[in-house]
PDB file of N, CA and C in Angstrom:
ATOM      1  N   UNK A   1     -31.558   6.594-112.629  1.00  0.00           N
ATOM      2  CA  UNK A   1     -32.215   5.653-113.521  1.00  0.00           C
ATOM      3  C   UNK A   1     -31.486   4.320-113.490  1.00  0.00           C
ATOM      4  N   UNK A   2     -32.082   2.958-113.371  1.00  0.00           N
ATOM      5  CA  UNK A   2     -31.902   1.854-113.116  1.00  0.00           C
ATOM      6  C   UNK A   2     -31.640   1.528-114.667  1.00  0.00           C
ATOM      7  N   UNK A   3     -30.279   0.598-114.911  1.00  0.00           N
ATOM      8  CA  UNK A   3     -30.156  -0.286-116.284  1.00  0.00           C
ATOM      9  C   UNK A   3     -31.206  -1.103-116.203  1.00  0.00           C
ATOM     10  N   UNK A   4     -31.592  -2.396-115.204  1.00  0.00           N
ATOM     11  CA  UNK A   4     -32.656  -2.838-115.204  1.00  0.00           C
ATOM     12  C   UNK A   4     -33.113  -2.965-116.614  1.00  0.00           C
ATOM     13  N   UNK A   5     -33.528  -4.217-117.027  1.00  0.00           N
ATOM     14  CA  UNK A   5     -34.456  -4.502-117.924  1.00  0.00           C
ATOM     15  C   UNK A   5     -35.322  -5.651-117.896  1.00  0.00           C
ATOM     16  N   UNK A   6     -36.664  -5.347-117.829  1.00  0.00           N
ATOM     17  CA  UNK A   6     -37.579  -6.671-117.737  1.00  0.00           C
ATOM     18  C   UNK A   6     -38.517  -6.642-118.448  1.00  0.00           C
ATOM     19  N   UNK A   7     -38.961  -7.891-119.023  1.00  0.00           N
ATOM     20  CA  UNK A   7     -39.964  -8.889-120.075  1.00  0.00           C
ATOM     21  C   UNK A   7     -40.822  -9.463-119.416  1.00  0.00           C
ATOM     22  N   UNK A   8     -41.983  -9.622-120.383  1.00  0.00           N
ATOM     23  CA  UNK A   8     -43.375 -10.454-120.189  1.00  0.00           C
ATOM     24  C   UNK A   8     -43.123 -11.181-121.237  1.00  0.00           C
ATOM     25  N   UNK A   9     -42.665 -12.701-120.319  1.00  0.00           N
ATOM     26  CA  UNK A   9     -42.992 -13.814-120.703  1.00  0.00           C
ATOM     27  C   UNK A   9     -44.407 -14.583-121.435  1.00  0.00           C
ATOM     28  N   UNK A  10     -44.748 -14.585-122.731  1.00  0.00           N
ATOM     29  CA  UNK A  10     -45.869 -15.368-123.464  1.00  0.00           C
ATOM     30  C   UNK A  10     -45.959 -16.662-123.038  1.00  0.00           C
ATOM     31  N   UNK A  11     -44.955 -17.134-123.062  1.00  0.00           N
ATOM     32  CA  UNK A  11     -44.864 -18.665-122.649  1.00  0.00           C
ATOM     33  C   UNK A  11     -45.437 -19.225-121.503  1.00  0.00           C
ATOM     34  N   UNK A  12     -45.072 -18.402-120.182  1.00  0.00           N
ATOM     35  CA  UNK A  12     -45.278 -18.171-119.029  1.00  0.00           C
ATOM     36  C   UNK A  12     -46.590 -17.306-118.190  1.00  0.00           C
ATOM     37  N   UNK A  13     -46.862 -16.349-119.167  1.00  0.00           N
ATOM     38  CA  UNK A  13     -47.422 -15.142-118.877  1.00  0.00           C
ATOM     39  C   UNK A  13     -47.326 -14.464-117.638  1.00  0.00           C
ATOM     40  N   UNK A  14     -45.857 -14.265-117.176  1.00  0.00           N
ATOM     41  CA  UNK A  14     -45.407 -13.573-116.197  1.00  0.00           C
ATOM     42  C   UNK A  14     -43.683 -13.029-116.826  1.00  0.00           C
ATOM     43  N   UNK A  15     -43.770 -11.618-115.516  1.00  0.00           N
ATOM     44  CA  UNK A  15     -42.993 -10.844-115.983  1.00  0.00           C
ATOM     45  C   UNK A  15     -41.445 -11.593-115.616  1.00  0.00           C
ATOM     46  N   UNK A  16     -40.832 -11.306-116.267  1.00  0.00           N
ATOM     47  CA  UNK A  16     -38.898 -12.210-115.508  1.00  0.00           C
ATOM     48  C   UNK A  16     -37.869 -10.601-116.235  1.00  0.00           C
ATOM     49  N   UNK A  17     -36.868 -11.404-115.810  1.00  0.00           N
ATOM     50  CA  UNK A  17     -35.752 -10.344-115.747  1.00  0.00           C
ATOM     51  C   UNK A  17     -34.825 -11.008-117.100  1.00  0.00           C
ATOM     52  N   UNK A  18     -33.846 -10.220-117.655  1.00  0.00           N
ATOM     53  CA  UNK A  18     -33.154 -10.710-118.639  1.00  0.00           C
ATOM     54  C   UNK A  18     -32.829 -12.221-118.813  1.00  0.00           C
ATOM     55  N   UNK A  19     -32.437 -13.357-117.570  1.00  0.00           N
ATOM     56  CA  UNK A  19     -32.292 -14.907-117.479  1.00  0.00           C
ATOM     57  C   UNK A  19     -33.305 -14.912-117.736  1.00  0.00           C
ATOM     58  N   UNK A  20     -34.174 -14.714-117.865  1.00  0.00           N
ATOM     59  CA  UNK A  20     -35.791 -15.525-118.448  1.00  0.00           C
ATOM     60  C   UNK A  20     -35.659 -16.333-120.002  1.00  0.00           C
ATOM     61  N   UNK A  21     -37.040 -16.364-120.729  1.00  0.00           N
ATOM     62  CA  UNK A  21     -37.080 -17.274-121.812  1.00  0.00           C
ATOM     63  C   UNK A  21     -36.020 -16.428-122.590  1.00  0.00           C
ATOM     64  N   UNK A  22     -36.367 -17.237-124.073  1.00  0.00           N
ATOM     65  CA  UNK A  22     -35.537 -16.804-124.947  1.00  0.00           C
ATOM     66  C   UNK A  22     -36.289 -15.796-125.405  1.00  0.00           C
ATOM     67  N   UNK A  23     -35.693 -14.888-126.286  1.00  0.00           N
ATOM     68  CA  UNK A  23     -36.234 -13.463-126.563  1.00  0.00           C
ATOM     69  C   UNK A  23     -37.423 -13.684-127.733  1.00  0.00           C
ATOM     70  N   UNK A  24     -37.681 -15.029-128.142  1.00  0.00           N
ATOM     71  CA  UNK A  24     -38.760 -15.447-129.138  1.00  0.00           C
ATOM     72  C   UNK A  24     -39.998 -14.977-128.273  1.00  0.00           C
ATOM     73  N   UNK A  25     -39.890 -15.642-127.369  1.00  0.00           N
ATOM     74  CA  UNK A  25     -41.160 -16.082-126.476  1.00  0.00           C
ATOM     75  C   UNK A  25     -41.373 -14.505-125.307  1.00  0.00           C
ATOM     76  N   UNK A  26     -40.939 -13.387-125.571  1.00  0.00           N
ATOM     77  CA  UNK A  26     -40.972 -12.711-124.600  1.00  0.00           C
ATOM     78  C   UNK A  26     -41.290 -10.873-125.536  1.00  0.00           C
ATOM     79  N   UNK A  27     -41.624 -10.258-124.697  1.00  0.00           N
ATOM     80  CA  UNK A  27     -42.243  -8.689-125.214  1.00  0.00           C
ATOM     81  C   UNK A  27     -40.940  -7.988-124.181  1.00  0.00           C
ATOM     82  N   UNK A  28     -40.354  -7.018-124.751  1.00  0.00           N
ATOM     83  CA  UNK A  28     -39.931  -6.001-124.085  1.00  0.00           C
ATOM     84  C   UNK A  28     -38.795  -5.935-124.568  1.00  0.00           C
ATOM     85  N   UNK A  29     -37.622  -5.214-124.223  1.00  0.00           N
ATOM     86  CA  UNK A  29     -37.660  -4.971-122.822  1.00  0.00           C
ATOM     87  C   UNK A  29     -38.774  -3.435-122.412  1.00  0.00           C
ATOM     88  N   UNK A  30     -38.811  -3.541-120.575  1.00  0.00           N
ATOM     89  CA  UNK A  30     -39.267  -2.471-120.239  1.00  0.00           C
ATOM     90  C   UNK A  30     -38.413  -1.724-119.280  1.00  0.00           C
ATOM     91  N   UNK A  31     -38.773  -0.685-118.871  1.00  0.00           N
ATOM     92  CA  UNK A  31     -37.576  -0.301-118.231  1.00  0.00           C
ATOM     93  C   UNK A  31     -38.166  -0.514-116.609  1.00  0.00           C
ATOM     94  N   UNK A  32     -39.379  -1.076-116.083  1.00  0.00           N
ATOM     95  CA  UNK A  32     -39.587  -1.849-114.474  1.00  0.00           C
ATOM     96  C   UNK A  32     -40.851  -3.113-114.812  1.00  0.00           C
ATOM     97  N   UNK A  33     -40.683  -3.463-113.832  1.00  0.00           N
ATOM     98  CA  UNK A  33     -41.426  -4.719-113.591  1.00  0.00           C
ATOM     99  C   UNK A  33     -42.890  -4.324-113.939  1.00  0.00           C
ATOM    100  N   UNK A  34     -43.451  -3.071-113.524  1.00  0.00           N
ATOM    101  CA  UNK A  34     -44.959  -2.544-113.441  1.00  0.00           C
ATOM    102  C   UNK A  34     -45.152  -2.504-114.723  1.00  0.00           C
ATOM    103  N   UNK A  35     -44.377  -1.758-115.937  1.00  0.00           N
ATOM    104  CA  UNK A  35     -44.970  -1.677-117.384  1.00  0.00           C
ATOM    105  C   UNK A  35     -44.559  -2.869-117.770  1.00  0.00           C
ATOM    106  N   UNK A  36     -43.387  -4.087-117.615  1.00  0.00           N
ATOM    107  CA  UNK A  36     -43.414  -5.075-118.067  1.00  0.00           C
ATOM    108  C   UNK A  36     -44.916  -6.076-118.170  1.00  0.00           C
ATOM    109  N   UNK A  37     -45.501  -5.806-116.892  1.00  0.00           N
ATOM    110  CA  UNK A  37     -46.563  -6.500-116.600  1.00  0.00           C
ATOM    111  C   UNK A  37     -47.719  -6.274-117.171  1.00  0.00           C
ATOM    112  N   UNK A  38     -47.559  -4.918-117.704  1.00  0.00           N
ATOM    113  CA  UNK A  38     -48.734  -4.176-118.807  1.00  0.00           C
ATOM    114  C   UNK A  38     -48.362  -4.474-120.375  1.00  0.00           C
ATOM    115  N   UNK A  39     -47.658  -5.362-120.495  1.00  0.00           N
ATOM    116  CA  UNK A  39     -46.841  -6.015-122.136  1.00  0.00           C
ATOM    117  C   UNK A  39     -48.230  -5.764-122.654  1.00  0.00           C
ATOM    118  N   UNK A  40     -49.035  -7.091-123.061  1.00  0.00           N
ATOM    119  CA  UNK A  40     -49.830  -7.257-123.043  1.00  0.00           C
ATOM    120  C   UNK A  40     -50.818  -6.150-123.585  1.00  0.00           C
ATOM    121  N   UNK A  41     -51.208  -5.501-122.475  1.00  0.00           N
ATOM    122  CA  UNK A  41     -51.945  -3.702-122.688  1.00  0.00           C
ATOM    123  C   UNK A  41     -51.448  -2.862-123.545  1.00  0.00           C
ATOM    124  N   UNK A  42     -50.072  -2.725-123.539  1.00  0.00           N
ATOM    125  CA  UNK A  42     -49.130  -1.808-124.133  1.00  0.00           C
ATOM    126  C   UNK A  42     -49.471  -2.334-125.305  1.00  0.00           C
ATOM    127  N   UNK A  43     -49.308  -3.332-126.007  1.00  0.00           N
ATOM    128  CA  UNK A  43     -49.357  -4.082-127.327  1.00  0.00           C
ATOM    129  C   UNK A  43     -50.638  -4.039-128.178  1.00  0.00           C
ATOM    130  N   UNK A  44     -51.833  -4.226-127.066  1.00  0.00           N
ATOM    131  CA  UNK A  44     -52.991  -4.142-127.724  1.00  0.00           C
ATOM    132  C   UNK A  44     -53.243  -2.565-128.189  1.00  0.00           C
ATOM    133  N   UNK A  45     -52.943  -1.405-127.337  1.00  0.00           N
ATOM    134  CA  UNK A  45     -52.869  -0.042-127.505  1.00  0.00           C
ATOM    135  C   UNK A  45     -51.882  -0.049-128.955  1.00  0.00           C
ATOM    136  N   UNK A  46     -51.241  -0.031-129.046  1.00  0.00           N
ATOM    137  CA  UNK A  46     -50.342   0.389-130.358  1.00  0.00           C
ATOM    138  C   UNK A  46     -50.746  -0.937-131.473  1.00  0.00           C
ATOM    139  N   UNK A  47     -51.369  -1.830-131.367  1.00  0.00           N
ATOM    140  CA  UNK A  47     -51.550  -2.544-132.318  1.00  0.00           C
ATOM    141  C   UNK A  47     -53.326  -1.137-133.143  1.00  0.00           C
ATOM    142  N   UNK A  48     -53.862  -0.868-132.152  1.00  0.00           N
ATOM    143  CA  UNK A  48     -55.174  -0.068-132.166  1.00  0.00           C
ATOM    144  C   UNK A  48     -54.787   0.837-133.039  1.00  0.00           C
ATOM    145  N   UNK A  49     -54.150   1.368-132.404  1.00  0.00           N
ATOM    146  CA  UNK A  49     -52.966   2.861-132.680  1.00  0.00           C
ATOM    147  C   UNK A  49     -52.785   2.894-134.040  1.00  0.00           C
ATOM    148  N   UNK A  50     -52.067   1.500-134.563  1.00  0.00           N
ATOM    149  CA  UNK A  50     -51.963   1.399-135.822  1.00  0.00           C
ATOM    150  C   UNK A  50     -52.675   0.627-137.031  1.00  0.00           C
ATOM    151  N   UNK A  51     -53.717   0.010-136.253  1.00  0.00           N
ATOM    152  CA  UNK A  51     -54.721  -0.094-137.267  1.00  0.00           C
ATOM    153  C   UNK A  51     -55.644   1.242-137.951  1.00  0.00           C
ATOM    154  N   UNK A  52     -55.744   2.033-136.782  1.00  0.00           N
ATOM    155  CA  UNK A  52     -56.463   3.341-136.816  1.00  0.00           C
ATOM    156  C   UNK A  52     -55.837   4.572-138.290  1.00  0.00           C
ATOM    157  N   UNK A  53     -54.506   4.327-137.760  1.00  0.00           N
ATOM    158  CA  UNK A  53     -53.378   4.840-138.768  1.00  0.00           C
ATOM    159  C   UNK A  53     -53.772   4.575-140.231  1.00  0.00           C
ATOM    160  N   UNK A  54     -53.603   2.965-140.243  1.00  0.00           N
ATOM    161  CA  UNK A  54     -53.456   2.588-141.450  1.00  0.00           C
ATOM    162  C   UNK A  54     -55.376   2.728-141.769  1.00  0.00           C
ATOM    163  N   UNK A  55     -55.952   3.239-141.280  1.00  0.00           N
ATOM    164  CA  UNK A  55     -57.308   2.689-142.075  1.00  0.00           C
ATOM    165  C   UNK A  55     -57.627   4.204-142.392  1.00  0.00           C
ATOM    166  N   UNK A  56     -57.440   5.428-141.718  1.00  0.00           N
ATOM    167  CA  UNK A  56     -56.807   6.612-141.758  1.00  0.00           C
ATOM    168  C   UNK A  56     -56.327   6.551-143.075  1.00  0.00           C
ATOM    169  N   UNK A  57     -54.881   5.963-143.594  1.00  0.00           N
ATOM    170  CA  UNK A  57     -54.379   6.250-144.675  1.00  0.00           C
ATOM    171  C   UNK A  57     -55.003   5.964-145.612  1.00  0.00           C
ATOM    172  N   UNK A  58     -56.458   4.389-145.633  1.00  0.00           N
ATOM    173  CA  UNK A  58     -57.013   3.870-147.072  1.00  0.00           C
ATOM    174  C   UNK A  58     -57.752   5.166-147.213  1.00  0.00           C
ATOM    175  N   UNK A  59     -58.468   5.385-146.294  1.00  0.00           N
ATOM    176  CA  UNK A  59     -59.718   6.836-146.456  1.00  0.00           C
ATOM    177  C   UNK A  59     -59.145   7.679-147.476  1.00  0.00           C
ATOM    178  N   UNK A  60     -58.142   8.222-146.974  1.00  0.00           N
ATOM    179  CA  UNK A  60     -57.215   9.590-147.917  1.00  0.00           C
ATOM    180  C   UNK A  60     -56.550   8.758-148.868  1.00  0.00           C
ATOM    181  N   UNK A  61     -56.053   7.601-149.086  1.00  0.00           N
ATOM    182  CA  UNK A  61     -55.565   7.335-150.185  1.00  0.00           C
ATOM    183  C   UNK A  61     -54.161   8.020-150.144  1.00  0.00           C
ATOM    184  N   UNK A  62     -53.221   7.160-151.011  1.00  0.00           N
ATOM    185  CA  UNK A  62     -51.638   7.461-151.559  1.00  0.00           C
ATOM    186  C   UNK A  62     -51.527   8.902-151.985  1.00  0.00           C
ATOM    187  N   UNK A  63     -50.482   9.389-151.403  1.00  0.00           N
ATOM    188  CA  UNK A  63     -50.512  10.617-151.922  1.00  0.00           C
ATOM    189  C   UNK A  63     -48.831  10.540-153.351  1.00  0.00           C
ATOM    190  N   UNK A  64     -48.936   9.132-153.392  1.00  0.00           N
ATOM    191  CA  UNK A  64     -47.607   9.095-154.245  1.00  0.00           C
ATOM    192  C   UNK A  64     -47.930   9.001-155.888  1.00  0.00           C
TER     193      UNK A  64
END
């Protein structure tokens, strides 16, 4: 297994290696270039993920 770590640049919208932007402007780390490049995808999936969750939880309501 490679230390390797690489980001998808927002700023840029390409993938770079740790010297890239500042960590404001960037998603990751990932652990290769191929899922870095899926930032983007990855983000929209778990943003889904957790809207689904939370709209899930209004249905059933607090159990506190």
């Amino acid at each position: 297994m490679s230390d390797e770590q690489w980001f998808y640049c927002l700023k840029h919208n390409a993938v770079e290696g740790p010297d890239g932007c500042r960590s404001a402007d960037r998603l990751g780390p990932y652990p290769d270039k191929a899922t870095a490049a899926r930032a983007l995808e990855i983000a929209k999936e778990r943003t889904e993920a957790a809207d689904e969750s939370d709209k899930e939880w209004r249905e059933r309501g607090s159990t506190r």
